[in-house]
Protein backbone atom coordinates (compact mmCIF):
# COMPACT_ATOMS: atom_id res chain seq x y z
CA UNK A 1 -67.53 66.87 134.71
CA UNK A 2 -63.97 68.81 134.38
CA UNK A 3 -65.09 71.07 131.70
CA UNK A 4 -61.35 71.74 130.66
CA UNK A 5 -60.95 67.81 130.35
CA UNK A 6 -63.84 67.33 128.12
CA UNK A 7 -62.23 70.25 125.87
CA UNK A 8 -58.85 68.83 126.13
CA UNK A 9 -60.32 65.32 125.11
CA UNK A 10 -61.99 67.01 122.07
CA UNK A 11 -58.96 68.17 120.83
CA UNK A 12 -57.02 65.34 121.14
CA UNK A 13 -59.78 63.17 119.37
CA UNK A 14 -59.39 65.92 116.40
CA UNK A 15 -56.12 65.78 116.25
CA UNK A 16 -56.11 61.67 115.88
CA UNK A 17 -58.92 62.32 113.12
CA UNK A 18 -57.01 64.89 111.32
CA UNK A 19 -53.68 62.40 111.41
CA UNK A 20 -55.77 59.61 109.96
CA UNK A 21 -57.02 61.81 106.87
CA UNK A 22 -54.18 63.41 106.13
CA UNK A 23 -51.78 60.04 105.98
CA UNK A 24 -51.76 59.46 102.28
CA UNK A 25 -50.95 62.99 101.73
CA UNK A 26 -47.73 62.99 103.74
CA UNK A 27 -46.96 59.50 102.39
CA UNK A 28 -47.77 60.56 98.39
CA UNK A 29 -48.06 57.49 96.25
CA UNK A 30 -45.78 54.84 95.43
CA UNK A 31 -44.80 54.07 92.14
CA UNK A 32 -43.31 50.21 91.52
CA UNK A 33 -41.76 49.60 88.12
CA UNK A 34 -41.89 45.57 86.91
CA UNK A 35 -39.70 44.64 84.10
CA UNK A 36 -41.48 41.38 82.87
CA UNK A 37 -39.72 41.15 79.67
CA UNK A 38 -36.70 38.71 78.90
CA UNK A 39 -34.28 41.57 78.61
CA UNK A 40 -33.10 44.27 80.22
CA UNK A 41 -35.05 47.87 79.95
CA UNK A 42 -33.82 51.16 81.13
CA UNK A 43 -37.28 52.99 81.78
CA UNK A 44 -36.99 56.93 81.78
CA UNK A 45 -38.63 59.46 83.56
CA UNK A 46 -40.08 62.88 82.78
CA UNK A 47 -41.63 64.80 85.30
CA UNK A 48 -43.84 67.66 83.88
CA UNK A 49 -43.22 71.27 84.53
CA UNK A 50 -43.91 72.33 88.39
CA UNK A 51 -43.76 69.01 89.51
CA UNK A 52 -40.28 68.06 91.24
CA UNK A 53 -37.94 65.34 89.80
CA UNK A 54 -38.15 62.03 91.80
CA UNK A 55 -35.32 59.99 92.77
CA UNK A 56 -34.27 59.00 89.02
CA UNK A 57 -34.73 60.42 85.66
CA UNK A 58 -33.69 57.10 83.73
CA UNK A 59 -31.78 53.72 85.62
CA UNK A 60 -31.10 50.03 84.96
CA UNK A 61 -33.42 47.12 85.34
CA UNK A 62 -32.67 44.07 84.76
CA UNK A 63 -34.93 41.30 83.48
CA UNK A 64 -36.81 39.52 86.24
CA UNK A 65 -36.49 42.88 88.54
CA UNK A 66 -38.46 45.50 89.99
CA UNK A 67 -37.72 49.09 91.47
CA UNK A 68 -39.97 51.77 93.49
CA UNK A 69 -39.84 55.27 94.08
CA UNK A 70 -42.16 57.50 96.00
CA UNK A 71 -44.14 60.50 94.23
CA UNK A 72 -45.51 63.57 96.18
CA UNK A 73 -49.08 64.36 95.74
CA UNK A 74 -49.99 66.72 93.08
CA UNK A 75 -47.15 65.01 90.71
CA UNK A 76 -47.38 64.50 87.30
CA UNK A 77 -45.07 63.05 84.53
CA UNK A 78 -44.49 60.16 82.30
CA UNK A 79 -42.85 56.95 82.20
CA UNK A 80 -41.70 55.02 79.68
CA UNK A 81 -38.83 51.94 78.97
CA UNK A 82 -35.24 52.53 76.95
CA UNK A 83 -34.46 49.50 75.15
CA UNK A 84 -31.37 48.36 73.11
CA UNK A 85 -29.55 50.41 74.91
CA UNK A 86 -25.38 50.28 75.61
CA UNK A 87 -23.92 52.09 78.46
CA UNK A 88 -19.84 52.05 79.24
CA UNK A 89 -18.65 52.11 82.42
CA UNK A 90 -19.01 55.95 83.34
CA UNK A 91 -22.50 55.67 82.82
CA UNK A 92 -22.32 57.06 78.66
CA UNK A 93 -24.18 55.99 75.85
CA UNK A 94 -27.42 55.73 74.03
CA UNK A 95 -30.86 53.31 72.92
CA UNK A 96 -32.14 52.02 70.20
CA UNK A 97 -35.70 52.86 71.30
CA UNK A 98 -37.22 55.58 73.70
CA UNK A 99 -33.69 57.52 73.99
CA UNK A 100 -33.94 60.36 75.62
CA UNK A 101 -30.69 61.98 73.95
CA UNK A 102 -29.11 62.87 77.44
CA UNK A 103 -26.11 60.63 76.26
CA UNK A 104 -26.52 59.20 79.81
CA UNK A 105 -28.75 56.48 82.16
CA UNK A 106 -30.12 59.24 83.35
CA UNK A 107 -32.17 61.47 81.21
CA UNK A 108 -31.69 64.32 82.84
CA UNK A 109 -35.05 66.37 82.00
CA UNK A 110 -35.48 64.87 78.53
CA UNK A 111 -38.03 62.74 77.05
CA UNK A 112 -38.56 59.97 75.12
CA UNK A 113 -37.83 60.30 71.33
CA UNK A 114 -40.61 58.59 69.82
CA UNK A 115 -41.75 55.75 68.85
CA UNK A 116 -42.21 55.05 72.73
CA UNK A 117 -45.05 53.64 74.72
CA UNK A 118 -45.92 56.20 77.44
CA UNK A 119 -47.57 55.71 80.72
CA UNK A 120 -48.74 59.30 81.59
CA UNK A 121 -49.78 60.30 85.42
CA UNK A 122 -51.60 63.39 87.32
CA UNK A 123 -51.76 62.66 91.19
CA UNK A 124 -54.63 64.46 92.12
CA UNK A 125 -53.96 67.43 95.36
CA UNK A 126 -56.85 65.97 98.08
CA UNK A 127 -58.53 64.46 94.76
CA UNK A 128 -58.31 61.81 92.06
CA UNK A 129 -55.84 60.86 89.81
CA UNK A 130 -55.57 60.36 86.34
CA UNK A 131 -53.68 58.27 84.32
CA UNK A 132 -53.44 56.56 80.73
CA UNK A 133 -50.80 54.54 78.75
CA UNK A 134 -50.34 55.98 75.29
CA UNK A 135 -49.28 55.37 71.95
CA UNK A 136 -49.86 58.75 70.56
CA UNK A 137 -46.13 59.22 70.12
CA UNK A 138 -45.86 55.26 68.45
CA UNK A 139 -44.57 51.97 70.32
CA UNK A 140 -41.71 50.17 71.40
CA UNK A 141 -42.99 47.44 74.14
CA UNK A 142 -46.10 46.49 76.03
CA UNK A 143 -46.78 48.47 79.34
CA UNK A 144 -49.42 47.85 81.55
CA UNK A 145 -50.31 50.10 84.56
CA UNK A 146 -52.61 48.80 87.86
CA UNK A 147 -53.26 50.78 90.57
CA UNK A 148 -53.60 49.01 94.10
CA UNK A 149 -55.03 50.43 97.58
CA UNK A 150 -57.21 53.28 95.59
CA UNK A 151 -61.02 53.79 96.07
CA UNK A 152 -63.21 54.20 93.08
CA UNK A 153 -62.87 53.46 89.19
CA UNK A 154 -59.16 52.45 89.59
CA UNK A 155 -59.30 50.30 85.76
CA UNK A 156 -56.32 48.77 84.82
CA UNK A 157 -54.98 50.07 81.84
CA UNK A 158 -52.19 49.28 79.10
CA UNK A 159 -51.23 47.75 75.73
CA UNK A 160 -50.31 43.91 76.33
CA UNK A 161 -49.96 43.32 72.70
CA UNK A 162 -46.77 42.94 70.73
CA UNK A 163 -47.27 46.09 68.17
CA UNK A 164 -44.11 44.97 66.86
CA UNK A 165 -45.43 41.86 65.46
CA UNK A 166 -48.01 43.78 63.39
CA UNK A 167 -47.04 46.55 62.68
CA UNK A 168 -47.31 47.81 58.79
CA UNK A 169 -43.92 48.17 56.72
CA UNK A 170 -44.30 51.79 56.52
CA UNK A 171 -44.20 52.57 60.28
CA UNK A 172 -41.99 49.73 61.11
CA UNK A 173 -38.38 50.47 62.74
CA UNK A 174 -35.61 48.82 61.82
CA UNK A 175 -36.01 45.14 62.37
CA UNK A 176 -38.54 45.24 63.83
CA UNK A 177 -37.41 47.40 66.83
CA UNK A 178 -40.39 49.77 67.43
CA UNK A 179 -43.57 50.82 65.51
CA UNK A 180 -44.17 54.86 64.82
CA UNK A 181 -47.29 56.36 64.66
CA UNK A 182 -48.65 57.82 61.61
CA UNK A 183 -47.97 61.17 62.08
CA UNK A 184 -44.19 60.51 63.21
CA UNK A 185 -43.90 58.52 59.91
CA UNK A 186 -45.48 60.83 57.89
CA UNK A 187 -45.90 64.29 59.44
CA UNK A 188 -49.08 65.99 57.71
CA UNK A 189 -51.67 67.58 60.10
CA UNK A 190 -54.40 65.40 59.15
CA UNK A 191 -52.00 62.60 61.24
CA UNK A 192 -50.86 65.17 64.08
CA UNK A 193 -53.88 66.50 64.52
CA UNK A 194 -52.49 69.84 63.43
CA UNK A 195 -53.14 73.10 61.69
CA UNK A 196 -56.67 73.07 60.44
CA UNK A 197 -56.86 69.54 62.34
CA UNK A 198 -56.20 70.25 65.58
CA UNK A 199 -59.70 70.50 66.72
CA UNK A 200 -61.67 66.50 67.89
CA UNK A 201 -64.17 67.92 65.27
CA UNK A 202 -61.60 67.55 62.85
CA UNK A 203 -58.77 64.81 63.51
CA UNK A 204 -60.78 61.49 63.03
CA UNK A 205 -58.51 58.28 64.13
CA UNK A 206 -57.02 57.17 60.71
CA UNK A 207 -56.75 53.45 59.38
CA UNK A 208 -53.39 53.24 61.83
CA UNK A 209 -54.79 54.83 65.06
CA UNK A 210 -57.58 52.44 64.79
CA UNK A 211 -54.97 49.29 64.17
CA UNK A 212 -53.21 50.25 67.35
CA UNK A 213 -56.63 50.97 69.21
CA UNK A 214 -58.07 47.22 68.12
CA UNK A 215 -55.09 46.10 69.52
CA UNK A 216 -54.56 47.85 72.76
CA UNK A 217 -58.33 49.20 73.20
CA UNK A 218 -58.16 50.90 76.60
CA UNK A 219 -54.96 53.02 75.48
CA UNK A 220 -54.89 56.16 73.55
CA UNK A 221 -54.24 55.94 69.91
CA UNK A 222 -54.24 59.21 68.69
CA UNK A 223 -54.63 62.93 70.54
CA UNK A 224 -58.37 62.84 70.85
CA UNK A 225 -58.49 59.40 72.58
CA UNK A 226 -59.84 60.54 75.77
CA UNK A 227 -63.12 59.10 76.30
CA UNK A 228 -62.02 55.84 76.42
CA UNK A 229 -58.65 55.84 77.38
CA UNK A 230 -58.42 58.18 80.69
CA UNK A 231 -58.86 56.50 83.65
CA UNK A 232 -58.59 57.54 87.54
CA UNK A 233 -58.40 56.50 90.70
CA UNK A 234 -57.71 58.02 94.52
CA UNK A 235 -55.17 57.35 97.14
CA UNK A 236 -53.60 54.67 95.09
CA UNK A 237 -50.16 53.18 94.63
CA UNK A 238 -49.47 51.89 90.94
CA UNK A 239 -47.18 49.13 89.35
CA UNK A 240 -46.16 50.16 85.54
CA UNK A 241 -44.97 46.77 84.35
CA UNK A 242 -42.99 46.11 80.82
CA UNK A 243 -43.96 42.73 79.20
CA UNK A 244 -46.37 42.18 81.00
CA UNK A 245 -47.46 38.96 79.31
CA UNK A 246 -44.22 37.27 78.61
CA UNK A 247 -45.04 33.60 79.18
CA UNK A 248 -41.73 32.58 80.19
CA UNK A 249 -41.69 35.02 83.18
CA UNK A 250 -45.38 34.70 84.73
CA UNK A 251 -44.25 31.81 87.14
CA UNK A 252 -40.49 33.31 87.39
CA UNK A 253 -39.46 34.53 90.76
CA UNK A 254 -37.88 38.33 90.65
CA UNK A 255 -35.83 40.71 92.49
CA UNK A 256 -36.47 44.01 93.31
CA UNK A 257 -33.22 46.28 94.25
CA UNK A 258 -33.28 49.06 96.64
CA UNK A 259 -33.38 52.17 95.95
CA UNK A 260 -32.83 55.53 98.49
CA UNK A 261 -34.33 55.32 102.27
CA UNK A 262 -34.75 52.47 104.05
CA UNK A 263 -36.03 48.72 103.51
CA UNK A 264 -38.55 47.09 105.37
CA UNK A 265 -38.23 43.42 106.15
CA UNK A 266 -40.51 40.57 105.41
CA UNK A 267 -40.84 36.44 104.88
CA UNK A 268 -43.48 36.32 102.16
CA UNK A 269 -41.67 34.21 99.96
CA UNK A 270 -40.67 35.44 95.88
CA UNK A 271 -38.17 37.95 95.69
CA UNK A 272 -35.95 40.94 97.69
CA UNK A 273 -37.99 43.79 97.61
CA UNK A 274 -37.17 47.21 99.64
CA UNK A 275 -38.71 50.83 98.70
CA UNK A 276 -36.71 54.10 97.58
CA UNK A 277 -38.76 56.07 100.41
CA UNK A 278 -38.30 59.46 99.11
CA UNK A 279 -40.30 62.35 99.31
CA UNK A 280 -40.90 65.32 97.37
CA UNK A 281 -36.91 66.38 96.97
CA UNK A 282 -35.40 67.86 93.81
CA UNK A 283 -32.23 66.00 94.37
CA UNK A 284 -30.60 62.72 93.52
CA UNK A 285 -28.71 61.10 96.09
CA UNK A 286 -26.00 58.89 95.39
CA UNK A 287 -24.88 55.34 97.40
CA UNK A 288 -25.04 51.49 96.84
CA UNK A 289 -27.18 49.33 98.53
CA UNK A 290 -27.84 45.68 97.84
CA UNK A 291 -31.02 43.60 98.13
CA UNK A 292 -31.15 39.98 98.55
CA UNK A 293 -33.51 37.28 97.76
CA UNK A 294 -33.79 34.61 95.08
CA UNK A 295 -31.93 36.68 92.57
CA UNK A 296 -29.45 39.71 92.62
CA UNK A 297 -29.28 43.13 91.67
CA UNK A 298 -27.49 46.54 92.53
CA UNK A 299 -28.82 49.73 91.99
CA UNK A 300 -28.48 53.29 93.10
CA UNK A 301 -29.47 54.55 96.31
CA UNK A 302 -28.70 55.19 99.85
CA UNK A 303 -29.48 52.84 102.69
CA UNK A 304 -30.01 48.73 102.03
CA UNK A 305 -32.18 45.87 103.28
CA UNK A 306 -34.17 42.86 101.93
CA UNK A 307 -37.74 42.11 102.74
CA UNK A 308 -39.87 39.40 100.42
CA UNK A 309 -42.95 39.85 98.36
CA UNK A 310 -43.27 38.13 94.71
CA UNK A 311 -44.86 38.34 91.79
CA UNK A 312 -48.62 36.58 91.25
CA UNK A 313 -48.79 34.40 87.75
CA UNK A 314 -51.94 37.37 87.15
CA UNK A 315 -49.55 40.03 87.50
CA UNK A 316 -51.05 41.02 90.53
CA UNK A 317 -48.32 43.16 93.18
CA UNK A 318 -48.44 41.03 96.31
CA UNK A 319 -46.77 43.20 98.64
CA UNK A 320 -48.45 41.71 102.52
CA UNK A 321 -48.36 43.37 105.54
CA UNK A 322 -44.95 41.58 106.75
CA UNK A 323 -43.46 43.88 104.51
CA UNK A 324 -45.29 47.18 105.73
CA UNK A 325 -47.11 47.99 103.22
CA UNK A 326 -44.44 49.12 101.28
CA UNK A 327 -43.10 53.14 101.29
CA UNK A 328 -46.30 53.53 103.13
CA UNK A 329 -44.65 51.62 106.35
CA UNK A 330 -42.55 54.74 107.19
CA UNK A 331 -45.14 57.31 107.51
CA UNK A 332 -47.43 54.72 108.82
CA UNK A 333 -45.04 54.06 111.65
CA UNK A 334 -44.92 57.79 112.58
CA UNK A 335 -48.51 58.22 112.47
CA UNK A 336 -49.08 54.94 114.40
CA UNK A 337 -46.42 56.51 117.24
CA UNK A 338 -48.18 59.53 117.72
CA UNK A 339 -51.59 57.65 117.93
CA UNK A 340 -50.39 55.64 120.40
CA UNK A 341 -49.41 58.71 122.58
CA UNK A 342 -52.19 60.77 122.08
CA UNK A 343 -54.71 57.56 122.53
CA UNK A 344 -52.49 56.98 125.69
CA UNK A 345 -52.99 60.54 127.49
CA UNK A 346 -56.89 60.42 126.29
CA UNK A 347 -57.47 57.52 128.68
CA UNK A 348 -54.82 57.94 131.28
């Protein structure tokens, strides 16, 4: 036997191993953002420091809609939804709820002013990650986060419940808007978990934590929540979804717009779906593209395309393999080419 073959075949079947492992961490995880309600949100997002901004800070989207954008691994940040908000035509104005005081769509590297339900995210480097929805900083609408494609734990987490309905006179916002925690509404350590409470020996959950926490058990409702309201997962993708029990919209088909990178096609029927396909840049990029469907929508972004995928009455993300998988398609694609050629010499 050709001694240099049988060396040359060993590193070629280490090189195909070491391409299979190492997909997810060229490809990062996708993040897909549902907006379930019967109005329009404008969800924000905060990257933490370290990690690099993604393709938006803060955008549109429209009832009945949904938008994705690709995270590198090792990112972490928050999401959360803008409501009541009024934009002019250059893009200025502000919220009622969740403003991030940027004066803009985009927040710009600014959080959420509370009260604000928070989905919170640490993409593990070659490990897990972690997430949680909280309403340590109060509520303004029910988020629910799933993770698909992920080995282990991989819960799904959230607060389906309409705070707002309940919520006591003293932490209520205007009509009815949003619902503050008790240490936004009343500011004394023993509520922050502060000063000589700021140990989990020494901030108990008070009456209001433990409202929110009968109502949304699996999410945090104070600072020392962790035990039951951490949750994690590996090599996942997630859907955040806002409203995600509004009756009227569980059978409803929905659009998703394109964002930046290319769209894959499908024919799964439901609604226009394409991916933003970004990587790990600092930078926004700037375009139109249009995705079509059963419904409309416009967002920003480079590059355009349509592809199908809808929207199970569970809430489940049905994105099939006519669609590629979703962001995952383009590295996939790459990988699978060089597979091919490498698989190709091996037996030639």
């Amino acid at each position: 036997m050709d001694p240099f073959s049988s060396s040359s075949h060993n590193l070629i079947l280490s090189l195909v191993l070491l391409l299979f492992f190492t997909f997810r961490g060229v490809s990062g995880t996708t993040f897909t953002f549902v907006n379930r309600c019967d109005y329009t949100v404008w969800p924000g997002i905060l990257a933490n420091a370290n990690s690099p901004r993604l393709d938006s800070t803060g955008f549109e989207l429209p009832k009945q809609t949904a938008r994705t954008f690709q995270a590198p691994t090792g990112w972490s940040g928050r999401f959360w939804a803008r409501t009541g908000c009024s934009f002019d035509g250059s893009g200025s104005g502000s919220c009622t709820t969740g403003d991030c005081g940027s004066g803009q769509v985009e927040c710009n590297g600014a959080g959420a002013a509370p009260p604000a339900t928070l989905a919170e995210f640490t993409l593990g480097t070659g490990g897990q990650d972690f997430y949680d929805v909280s309403l340590v900083d109060g509520y303004n609408l029910p988020v629910f986060v799933e993770g698909t494609g992920g080995s282990g734990q991989c819960a799904s987490t959230g607060c389906s419940t309409d705070l707002n309905r309940m919520c006591p006179t003293e932490l209520r916002v205007g009509d009815g808007d949003a619902c503050k925690s008790a240490c936004e509404a009343f500011g004394t350590p023993e509520y922050c978990c502060s000063g000589a409470y700021a140990t989990p020996a020494t901030c108990s959950p008070s009456v209001y934590s433990q409202m929110f926490k009968a109502a949304c058990p699996k999410s945090y409702s104070y600072a020392y929540d962790d035990a039951t309201s951490t949750f994690t997962c590996t090599g996942a993708d997630y859907t955040v979804t806002f409203c995600p029990s509004s009756p009227s919209l569980k059978s409803t088909p929905m659009t998703a717009t394109p964002s930046q990178g290319a769209a894959t096609a499908g024919s799964t029927p439901g609604f226009a779906y394409s991916d933003s396909g970004a990587g790990s840049g600092s930078g926004s990029a700037t375009g139109t593209g249009t995705g079509t469907g059963t419904g409309t929508g416009t967002v920003p972004g480079s590059g355009s395309g349509s592809g199908e995928a809808m929207l199970a009455d569970d809430g489940s993300w049905l994105a099939g393999l006519a669609m590629g998988d979703s962001n995952r398609a383009g590295p996939l694609s790459i990988t699978s080419a060089a597979l091919c050629i490498i698989l190709s010499y091996l037996f030639l």
